[in-house]
Protein backbone atom coordinates (compact mmCIF):
# COMPACT_ATOMS: atom_id res chain seq x y z
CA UNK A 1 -130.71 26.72 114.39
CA UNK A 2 -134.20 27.96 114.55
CA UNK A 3 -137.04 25.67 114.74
CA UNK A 4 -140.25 26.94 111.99
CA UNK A 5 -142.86 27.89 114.54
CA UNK A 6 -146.54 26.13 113.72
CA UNK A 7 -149.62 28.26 113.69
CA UNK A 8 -151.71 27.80 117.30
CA UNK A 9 -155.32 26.18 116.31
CA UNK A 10 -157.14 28.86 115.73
CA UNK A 11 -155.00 30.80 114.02
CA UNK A 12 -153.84 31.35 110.34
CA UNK A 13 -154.84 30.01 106.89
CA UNK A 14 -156.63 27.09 108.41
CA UNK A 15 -159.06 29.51 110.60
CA UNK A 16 -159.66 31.36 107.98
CA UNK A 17 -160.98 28.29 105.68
CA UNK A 18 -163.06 27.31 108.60
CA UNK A 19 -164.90 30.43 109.18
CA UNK A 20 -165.49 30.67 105.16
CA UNK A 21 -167.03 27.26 105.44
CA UNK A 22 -169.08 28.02 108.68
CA UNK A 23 -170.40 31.04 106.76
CA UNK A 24 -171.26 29.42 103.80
CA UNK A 25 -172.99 26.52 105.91
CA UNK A 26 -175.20 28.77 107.69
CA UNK A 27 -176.17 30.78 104.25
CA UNK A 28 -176.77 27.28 102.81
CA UNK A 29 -178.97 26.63 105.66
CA UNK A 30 -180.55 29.93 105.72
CA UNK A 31 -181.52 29.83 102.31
CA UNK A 32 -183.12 26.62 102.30
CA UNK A 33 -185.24 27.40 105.49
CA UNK A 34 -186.43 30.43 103.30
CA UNK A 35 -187.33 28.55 100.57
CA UNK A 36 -189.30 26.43 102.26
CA UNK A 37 -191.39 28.06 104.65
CA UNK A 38 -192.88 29.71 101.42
CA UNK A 39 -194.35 26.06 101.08
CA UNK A 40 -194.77 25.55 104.60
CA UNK A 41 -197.33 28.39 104.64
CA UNK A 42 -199.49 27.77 101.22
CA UNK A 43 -199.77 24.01 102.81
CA UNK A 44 -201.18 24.98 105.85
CA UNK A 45 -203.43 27.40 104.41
CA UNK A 46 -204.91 25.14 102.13
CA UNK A 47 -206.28 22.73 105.09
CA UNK A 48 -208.07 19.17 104.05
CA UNK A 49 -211.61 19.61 103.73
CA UNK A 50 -213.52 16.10 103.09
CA UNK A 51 -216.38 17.69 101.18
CA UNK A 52 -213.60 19.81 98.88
CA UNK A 53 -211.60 16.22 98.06
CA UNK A 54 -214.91 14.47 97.40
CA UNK A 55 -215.98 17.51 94.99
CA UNK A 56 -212.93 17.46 93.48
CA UNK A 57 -213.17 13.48 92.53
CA UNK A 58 -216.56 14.05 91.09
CA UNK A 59 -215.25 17.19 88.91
CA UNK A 60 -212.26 14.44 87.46
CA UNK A 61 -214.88 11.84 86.91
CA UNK A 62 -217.51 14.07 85.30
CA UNK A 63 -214.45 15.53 82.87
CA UNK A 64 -213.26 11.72 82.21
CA UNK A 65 -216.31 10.79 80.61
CA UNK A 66 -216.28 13.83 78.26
CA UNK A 67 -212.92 13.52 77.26
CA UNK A 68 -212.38 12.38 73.46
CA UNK A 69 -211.71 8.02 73.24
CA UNK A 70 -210.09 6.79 70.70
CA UNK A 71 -211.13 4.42 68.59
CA UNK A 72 -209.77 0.64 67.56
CA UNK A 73 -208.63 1.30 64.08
CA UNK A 74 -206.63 4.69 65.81
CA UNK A 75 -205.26 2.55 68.09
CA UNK A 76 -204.16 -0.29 65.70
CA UNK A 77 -203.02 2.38 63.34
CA UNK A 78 -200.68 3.81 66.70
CA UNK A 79 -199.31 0.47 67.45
CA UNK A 80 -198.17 -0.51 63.96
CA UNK A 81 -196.50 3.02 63.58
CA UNK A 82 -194.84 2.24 67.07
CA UNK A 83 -194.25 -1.96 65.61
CA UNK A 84 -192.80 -0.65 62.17
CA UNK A 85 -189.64 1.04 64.19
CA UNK A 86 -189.31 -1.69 66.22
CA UNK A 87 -188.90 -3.86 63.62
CA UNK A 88 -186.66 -1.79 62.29
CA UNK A 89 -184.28 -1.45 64.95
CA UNK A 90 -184.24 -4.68 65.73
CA UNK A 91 -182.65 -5.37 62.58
CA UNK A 92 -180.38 -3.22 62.69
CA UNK A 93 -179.21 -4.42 65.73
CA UNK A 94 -179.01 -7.95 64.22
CA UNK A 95 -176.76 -6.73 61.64
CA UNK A 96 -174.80 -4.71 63.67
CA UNK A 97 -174.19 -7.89 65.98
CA UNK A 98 -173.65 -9.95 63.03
CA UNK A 99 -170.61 -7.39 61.48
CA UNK A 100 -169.37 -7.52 64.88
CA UNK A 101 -169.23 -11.44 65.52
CA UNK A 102 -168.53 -12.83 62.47
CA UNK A 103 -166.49 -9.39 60.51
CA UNK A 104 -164.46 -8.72 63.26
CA UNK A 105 -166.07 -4.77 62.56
CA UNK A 106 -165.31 -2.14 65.58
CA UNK A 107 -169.32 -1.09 65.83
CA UNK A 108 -169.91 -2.12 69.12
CA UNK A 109 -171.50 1.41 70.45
CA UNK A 110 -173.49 2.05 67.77
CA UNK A 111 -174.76 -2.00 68.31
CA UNK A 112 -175.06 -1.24 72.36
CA UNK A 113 -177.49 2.40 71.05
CA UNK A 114 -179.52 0.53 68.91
CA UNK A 115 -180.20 -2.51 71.35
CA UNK A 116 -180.99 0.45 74.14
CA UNK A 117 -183.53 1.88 71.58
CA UNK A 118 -185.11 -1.78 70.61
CA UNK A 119 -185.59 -2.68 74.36
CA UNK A 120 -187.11 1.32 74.91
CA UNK A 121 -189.40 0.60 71.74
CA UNK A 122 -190.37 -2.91 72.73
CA UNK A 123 -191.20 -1.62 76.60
CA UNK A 124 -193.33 1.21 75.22
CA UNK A 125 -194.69 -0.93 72.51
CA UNK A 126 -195.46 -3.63 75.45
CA UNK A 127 -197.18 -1.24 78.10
CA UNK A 128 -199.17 0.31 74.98
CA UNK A 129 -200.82 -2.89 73.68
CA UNK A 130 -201.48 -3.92 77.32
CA UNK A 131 -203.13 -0.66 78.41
CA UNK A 132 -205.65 -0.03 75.19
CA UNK A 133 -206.05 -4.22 74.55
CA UNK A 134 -205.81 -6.21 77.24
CA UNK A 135 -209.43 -6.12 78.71
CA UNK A 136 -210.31 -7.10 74.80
């Protein structure tokens, strides 16, 4: 009877799987070291000059106080356009709860989708209204 003969380490399918994977490692590795040093370079050219950060602050604050600001009654207008939605939704999302609980109805999804988009609404709504009217 003759006994099957396994391959020696080294040798075979399994070799060649590891040398596939060793060269695709060091391309990997190759390509992202090339990739980067791109960024590597521009960085170091650029340097950190105090005077050029400090100019740079002035040139934002000069443009801030020439950009356009909105007024109160645009503002108000914005948050009831972003309030009538959310209204909106939120009923929706009553009712859908409601066919669910008390109708036995299979609408849970479309209930779990709408209560995503009333929490996003109310959150945006929220950070809005505390942004342009908080300070009063």
């Amino acid at each position: 009877m003759s006994e099957a003969v396994l391959p020696l380490p080294g040798r075979g399918c399994w070799s060649f799987l590891h040398s596939r994977l060793r060269a695709w490692l060091v391309l990997a590795l190759f390509a992202a070291l090339s990739f980067s040093a791109p960024a590597w370079a521009a960085q170091a050219e650029k340097g950190s000059d105090g005077a050029q950060v400090m100019e740079s602050f002035a040139r934002q604050a000069q443009e801030a106080g020439e950009r356009k600001v909105l007024s109160d009654k645009t503002k108000q207008v914005i948050m009831f356009l972003l309030g009538v939605p959310l209204l909106l939704f939120l009923l929706i999302t009553g009712a859908l709860g409601i066919a669910m609980g008390l109708y036995g109805k299979q609408v849970f999804v479309l209930h779990m989708v709408f209560a995503g988009l009333t929490v996003t609404l109310a959150l945006v709504h929220v950070i809005v209204g505390l942004v342009w009217f908080y300070p009063f």
